[in-house]
N, C-alpha and C. Protein backbone atom coordinates (compact mmCIF):
# COMPACT_ATOMS: atom_id res chain seq x y z
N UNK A 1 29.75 -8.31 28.74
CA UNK A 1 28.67 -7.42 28.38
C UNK A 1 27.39 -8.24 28.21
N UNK A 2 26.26 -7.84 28.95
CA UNK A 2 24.97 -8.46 28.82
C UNK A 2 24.72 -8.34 27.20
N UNK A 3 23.75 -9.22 26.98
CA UNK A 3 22.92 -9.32 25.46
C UNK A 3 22.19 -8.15 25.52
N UNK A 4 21.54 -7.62 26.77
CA UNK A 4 20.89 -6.69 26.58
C UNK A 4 21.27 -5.36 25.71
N UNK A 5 22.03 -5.34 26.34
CA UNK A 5 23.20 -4.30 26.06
C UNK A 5 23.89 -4.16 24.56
N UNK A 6 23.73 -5.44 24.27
CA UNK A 6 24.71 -5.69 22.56
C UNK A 6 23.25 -5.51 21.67
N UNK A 7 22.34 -5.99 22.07
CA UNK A 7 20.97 -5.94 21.61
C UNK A 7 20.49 -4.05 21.01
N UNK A 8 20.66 -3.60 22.56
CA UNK A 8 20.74 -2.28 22.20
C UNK A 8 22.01 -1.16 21.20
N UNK A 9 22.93 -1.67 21.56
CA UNK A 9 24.41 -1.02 20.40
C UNK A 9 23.98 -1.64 19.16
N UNK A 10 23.45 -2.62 19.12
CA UNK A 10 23.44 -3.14 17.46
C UNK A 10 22.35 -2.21 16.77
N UNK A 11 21.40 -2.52 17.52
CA UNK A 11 20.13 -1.40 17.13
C UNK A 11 20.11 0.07 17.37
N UNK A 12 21.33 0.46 18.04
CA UNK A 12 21.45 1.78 17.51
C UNK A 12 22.36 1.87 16.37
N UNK A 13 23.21 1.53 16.33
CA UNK A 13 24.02 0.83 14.86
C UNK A 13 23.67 0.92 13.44
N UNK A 14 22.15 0.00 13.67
CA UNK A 14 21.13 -0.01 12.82
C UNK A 14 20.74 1.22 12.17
N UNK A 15 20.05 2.24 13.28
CA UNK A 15 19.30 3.33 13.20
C UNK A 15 20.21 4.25 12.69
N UNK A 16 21.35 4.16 13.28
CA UNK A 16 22.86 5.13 12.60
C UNK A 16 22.79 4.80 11.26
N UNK A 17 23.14 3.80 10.76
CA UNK A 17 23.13 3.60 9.47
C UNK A 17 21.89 3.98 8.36
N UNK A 18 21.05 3.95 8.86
CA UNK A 18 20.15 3.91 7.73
C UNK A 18 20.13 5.90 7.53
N UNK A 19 19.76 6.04 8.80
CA UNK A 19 20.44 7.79 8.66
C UNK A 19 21.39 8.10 7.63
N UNK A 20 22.30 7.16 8.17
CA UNK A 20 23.55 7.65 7.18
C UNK A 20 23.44 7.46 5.82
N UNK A 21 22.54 6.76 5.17
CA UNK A 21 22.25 6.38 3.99
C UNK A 21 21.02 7.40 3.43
N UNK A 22 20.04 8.20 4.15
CA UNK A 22 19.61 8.77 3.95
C UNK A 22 20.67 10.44 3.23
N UNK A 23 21.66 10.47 4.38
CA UNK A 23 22.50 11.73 4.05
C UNK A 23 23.12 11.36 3.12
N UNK A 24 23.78 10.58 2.90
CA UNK A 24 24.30 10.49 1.82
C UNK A 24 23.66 9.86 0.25
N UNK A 25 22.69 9.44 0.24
CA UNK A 25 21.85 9.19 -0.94
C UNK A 25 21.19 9.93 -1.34
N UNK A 26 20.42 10.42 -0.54
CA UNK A 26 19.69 11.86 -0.57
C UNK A 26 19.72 13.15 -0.61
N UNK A 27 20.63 13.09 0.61
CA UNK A 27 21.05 15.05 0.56
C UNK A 27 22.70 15.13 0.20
N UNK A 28 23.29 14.17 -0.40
CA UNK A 28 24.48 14.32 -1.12
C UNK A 28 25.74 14.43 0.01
N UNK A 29 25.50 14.28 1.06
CA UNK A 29 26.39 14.09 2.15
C UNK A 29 27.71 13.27 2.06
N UNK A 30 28.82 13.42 2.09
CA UNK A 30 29.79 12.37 2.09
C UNK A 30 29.87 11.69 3.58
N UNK A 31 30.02 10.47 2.88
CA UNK A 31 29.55 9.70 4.55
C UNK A 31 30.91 9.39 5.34
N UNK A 32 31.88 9.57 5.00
CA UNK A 32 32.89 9.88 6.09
C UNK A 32 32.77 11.34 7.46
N UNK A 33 31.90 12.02 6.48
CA UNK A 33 32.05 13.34 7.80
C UNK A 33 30.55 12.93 8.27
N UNK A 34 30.14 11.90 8.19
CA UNK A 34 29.05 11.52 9.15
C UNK A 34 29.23 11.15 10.50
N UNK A 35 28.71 11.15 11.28
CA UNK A 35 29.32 11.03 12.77
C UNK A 35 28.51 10.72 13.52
N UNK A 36 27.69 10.18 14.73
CA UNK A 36 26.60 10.58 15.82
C UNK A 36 26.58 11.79 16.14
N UNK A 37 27.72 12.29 16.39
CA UNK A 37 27.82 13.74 17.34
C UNK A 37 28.00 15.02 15.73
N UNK A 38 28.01 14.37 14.84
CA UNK A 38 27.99 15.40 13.70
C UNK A 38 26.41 16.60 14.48
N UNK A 39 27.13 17.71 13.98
CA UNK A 39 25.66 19.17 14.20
C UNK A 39 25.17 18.61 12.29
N UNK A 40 23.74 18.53 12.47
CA UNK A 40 23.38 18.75 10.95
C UNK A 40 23.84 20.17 10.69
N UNK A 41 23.79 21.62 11.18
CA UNK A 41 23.94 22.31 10.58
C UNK A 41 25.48 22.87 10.72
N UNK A 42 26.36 22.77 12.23
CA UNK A 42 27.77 23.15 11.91
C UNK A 42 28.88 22.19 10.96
N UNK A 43 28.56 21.16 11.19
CA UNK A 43 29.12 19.55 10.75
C UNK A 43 28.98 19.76 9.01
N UNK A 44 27.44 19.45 8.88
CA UNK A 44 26.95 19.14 7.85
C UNK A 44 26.51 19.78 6.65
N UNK A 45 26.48 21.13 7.37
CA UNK A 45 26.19 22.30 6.26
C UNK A 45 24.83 22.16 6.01
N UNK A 46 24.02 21.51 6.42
CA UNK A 46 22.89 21.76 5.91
C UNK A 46 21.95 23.09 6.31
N UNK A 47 21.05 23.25 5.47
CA UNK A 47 20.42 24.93 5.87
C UNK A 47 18.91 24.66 6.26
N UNK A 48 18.02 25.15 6.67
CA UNK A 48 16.73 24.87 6.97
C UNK A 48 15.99 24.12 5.90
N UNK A 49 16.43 24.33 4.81
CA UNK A 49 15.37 23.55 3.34
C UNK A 49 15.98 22.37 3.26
N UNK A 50 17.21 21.82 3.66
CA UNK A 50 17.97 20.68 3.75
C UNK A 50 17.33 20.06 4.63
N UNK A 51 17.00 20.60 5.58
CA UNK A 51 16.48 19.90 7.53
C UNK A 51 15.16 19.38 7.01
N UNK A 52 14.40 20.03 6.48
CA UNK A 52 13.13 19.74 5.85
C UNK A 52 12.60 18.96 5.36
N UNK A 53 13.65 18.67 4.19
CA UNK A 53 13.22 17.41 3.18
C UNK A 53 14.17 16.45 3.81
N UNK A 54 15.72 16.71 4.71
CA UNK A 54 15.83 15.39 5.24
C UNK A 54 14.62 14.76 6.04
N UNK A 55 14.38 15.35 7.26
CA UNK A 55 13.25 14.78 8.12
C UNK A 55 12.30 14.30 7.47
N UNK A 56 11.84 14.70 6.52
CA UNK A 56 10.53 14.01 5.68
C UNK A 56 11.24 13.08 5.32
N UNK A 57 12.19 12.67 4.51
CA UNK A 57 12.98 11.55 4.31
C UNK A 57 12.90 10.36 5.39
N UNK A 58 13.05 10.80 6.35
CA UNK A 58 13.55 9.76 7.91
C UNK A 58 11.92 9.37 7.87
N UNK A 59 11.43 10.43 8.37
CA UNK A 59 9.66 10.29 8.63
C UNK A 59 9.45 8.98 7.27
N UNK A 60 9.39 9.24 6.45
CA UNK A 60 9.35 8.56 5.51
C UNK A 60 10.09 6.76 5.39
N UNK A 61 11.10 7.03 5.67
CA UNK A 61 11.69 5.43 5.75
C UNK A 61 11.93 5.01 7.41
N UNK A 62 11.82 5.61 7.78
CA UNK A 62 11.11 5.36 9.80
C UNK A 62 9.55 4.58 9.85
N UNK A 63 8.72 5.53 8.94
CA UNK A 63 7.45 4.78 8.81
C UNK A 63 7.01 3.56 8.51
N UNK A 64 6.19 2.93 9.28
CA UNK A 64 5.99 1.38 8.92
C UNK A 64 4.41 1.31 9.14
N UNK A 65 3.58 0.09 8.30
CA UNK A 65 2.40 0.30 8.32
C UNK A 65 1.94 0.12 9.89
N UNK A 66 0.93 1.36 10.07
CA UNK A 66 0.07 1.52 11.26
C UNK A 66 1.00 2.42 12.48
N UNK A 67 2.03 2.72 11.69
CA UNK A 67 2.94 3.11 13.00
C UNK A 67 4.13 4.71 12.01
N UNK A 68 2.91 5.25 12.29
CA UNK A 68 3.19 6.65 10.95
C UNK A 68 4.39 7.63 11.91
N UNK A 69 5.18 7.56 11.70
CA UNK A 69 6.81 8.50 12.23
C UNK A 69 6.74 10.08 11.84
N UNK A 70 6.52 10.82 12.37
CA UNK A 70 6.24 12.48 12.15
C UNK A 70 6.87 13.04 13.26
N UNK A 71 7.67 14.00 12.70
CA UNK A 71 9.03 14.85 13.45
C UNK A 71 8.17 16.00 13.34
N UNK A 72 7.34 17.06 14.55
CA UNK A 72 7.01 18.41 14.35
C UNK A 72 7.70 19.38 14.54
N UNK A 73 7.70 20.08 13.82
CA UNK A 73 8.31 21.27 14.27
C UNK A 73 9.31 21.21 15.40
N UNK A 74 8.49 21.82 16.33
CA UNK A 74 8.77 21.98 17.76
C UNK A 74 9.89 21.37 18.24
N UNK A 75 9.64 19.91 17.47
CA UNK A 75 10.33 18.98 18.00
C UNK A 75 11.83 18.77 17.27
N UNK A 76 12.14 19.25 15.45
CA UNK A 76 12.31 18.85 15.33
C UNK A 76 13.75 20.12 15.32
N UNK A 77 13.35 21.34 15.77
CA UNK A 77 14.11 22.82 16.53
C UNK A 77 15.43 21.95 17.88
N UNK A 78 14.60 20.97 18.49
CA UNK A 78 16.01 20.63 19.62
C UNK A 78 16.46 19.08 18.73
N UNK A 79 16.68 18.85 17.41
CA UNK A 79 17.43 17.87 16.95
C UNK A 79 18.68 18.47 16.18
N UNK A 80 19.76 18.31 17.26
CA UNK A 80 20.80 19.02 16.87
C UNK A 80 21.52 18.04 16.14
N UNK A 81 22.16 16.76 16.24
CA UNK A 81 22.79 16.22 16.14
C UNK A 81 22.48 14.97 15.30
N UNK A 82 22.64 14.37 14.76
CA UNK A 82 22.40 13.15 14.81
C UNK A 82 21.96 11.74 15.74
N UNK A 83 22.84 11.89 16.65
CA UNK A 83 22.99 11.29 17.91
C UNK A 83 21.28 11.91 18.11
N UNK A 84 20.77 13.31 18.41
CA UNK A 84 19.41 13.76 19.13
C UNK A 84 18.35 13.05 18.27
N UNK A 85 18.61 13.08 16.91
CA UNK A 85 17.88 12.08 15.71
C UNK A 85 17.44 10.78 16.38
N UNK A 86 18.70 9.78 16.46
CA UNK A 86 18.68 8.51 16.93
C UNK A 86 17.65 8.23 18.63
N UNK A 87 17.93 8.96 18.96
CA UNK A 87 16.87 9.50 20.84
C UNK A 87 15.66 8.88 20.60
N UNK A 88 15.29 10.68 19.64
CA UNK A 88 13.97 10.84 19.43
C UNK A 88 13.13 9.63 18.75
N UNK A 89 14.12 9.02 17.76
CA UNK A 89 13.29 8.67 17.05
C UNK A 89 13.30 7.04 17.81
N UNK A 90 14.20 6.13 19.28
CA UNK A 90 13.74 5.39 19.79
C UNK A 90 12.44 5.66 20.38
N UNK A 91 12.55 7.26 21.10
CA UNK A 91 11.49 7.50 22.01
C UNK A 91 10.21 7.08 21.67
N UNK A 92 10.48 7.31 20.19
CA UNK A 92 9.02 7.37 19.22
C UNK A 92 8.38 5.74 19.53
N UNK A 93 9.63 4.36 19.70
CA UNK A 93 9.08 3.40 19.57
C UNK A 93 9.61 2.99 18.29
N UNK A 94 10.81 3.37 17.96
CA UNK A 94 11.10 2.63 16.09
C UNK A 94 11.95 1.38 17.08
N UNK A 95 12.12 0.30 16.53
CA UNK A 95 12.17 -1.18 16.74
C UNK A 95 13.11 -1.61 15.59
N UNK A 96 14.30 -0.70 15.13
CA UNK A 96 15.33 -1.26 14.37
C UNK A 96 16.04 -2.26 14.58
C-alpha cells in the first residue's frame, strides 16, 4: 500500500474520531453504535434539534483560525451519514 494511501486512511481515522467524540461527549451518544455508515437519524436517533447543535459542534471544533467551517442548511439536508460528514467536511479543505 502506497503512503499516500495510509496518509489518507489515517486522516480519515482522524476525522472519524473526533466526530465520534463529539457524539458521544456532547450529544450523549454511546460510542459503540457509532459507525461511518451509522444514519444520524435511523442509527442514532437523533431529531432535527440534535442535527443542529451537533453541526454547530463540528463547525465549531472543525474551525481553525482564518479557516471558519460552516455546514448550511442546504448542505447540511444531504448529510446522511457520518461517512457524508467526513466527505463534506474534506471537501471543505479540513487537513486532519
Amino acid at each position: 500500500m502506497t503512503s499516500l494511501i495510509m496518509k489518507s486512511r489515517a486522516k480519515l481515522a482522524k476525522t472519524f474520531d473526533r466526530i465520534q467524540k463529539i457524539l458521544t461527549d456532547e450529544m450523549g451518544i454511546e460510542g459503540t453504535s457509532i459507525k461511518s455508515t451509522s444514519s444520524f437519524i435511523d442509527d442514532l436517533n437523533m431529531d432535527a434539534d440534535d442535527l443542529a447543535e451537533f453541526f454547530t459542534a463540528v463547525e465549531d471544533s472543525f474551525s481553525q483560525p482564518g479557516k471558519k467551517i460552516e455546514i448550511p442548511d442546504h448542505e447540511s439536508d444531504n448529510l446522511v451519514t457520518i461517512q457524508d460528514l467526513i466527505d463534506y467536511l474534506q471537501e471543505q479543505g479540513i487537513e486532519d
